[in-house]
C-alpha atoms as a PDB file:
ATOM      1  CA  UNK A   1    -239.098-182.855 -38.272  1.00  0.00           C
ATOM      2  CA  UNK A   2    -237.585-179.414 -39.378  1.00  0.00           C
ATOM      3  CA  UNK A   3    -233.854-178.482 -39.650  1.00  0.00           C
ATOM      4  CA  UNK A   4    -233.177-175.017 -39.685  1.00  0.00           C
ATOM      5  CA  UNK A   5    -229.613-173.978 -39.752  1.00  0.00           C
ATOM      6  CA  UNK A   6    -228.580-170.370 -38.146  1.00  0.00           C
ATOM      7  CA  UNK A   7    -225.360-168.239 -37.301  1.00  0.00           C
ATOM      8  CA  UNK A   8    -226.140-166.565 -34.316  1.00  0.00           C
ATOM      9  CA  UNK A   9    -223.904-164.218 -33.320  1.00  0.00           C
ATOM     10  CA  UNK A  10    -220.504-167.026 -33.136  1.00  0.00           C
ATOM     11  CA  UNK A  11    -222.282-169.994 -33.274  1.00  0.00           C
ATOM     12  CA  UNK A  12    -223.907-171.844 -35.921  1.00  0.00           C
ATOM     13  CA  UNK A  13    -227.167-173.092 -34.494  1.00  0.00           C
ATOM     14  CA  UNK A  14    -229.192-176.006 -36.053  1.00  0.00           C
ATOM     15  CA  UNK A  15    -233.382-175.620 -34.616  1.00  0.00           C
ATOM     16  CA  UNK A  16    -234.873-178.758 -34.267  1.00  0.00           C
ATOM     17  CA  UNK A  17    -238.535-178.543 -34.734  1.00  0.00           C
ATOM     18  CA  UNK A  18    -241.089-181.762 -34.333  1.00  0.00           C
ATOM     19  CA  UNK A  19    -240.375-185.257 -33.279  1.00  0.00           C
ATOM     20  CA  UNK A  20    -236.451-186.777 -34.581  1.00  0.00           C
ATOM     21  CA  UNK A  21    -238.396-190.555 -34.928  1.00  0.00           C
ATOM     22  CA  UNK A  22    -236.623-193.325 -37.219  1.00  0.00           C
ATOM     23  CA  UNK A  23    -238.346-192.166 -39.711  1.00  0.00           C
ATOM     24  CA  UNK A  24    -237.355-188.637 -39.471  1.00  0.00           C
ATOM     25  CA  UNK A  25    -233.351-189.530 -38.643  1.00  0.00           C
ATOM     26  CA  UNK A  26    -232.310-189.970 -42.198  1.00  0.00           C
ATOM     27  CA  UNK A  27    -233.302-186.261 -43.475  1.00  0.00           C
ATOM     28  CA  UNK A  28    -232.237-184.876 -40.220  1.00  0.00           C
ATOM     29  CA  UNK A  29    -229.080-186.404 -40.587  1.00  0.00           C
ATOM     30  CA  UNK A  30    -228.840-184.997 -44.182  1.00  0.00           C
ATOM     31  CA  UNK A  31    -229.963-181.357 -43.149  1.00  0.00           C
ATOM     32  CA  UNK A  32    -227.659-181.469 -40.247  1.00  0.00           C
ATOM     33  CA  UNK A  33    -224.542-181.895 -43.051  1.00  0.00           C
ATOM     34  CA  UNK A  34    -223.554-178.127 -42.751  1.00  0.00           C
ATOM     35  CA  UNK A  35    -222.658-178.811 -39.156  1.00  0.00           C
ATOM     36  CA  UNK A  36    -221.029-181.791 -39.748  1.00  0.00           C
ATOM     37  CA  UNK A  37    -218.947-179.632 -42.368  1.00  0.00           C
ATOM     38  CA  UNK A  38    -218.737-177.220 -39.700  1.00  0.00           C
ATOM     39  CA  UNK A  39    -217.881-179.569 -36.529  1.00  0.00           C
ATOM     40  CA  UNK A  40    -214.422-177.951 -35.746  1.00  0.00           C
ATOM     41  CA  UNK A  41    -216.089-174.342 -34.674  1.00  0.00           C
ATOM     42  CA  UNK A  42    -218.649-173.332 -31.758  1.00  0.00           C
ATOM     43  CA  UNK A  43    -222.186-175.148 -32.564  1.00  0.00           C
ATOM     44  CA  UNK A  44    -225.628-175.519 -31.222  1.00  0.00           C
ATOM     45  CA  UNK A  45    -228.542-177.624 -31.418  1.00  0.00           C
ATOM     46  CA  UNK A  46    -231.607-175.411 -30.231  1.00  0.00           C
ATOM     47  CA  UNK A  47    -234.295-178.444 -29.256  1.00  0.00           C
ATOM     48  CA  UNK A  48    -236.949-175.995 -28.036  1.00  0.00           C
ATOM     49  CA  UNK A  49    -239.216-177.199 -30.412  1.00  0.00           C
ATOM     50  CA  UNK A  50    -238.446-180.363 -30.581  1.00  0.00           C
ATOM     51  CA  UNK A  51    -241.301-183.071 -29.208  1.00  0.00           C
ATOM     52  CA  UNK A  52    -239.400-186.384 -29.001  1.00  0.00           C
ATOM     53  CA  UNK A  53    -235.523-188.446 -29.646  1.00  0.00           C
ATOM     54  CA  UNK A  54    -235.502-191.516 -30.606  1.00  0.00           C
ATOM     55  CA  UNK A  55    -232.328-194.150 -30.419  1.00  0.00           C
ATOM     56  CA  UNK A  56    -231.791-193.030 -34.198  1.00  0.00           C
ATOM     57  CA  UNK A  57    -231.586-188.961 -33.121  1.00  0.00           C
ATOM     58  CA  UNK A  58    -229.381-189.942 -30.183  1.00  0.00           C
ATOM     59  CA  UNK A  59    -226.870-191.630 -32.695  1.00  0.00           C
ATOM     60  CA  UNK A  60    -227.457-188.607 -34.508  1.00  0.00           C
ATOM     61  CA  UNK A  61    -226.255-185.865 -31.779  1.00  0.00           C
ATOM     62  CA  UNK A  62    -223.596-188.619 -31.022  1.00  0.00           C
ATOM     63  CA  UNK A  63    -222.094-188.824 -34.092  1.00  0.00           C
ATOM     64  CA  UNK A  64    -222.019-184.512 -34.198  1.00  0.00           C
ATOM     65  CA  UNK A  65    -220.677-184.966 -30.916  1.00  0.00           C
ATOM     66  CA  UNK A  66    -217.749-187.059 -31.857  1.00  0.00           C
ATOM     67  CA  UNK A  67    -217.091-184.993 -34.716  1.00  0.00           C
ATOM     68  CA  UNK A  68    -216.927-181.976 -33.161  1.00  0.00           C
ATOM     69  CA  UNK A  69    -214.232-183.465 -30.580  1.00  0.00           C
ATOM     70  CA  UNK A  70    -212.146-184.581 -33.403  1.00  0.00           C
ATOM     71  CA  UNK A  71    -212.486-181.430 -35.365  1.00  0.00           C
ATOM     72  CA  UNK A  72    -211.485-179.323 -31.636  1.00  0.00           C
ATOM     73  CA  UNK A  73    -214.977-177.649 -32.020  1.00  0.00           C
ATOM     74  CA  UNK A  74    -217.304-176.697 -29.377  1.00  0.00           C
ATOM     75  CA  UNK A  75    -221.142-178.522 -28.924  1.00  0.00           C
ATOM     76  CA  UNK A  76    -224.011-177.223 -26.540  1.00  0.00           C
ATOM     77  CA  UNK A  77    -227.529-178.089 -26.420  1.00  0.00           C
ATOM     78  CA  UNK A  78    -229.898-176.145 -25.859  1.00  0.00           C
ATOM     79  CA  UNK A  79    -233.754-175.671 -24.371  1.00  0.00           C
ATOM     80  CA  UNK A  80    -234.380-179.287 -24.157  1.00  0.00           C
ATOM     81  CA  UNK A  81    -238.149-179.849 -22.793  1.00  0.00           C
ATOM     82  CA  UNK A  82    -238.564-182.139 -19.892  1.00  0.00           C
ATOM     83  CA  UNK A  83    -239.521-185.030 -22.054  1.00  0.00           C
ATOM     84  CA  UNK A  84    -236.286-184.892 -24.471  1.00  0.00           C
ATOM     85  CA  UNK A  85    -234.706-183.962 -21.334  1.00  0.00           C
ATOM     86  CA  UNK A  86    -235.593-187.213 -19.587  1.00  0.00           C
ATOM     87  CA  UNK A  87    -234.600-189.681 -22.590  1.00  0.00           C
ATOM     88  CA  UNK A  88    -231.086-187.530 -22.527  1.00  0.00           C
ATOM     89  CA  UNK A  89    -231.130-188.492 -18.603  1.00  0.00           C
ATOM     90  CA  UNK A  90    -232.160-191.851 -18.672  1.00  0.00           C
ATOM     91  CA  UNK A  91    -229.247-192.884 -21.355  1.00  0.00           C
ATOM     92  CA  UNK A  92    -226.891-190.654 -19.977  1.00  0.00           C
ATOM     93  CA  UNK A  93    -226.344-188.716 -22.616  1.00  0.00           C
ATOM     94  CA  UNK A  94    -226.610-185.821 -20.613  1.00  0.00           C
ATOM     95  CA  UNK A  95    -223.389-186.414 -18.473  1.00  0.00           C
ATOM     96  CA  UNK A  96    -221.874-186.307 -22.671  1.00  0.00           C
ATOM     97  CA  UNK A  97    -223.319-183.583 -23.728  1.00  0.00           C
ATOM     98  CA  UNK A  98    -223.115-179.530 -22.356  1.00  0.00           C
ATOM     99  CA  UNK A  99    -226.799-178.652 -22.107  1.00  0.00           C
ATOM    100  CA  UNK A 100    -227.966-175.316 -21.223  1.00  0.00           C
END
């Protein structure tokens, strides 16, 4: 699993590449700080690239999620494949999230 972190045009954009396993959730967690530090401005996670989610990654995005409400920031996803796309669907995450 890659982090890569981004400002595009407004947003600061963190691209997922590879599979966000267990064992992959700790460093993404850690590379994912700047949006933590970020969480009260416009952010996206680009998943384009990424191949799987685990429970550990969905705690992850959670956890950004629930910062970002606290902070009064903004959170979309974005280009999830159909597989990620069906984990977010079958735990409902995608009724929490904005995914485009």
């Amino acid at each position: 699993m890659t982090v890569e972190i981004k400002q595009i045009d407004d947003t600061l954009t963190g691209i997922l590449s590879g599979r966000l396993d267990t064992a992959a959730s700790v460093k993404c967690a850690d590379d994912l700080k700047e949006l933590f530090d970020n969480a009260d401005k416009t952010l996206a996670l680009d998943c384009k690239d990424m191949e799987f989610i685990s429970s550990s990654g969905l705690r992850i995005f959670l956890t950004l999620r629930k910062a970002v409400s606290a902070k009064g920031g903004s959170l979309t996803l974005l280009n999830l494949n159909d597989d990620v796309r069906n984990i977010f669907d079958l735990t409902k995450f995608s009724k929490i999230f904005v995914i485009k």
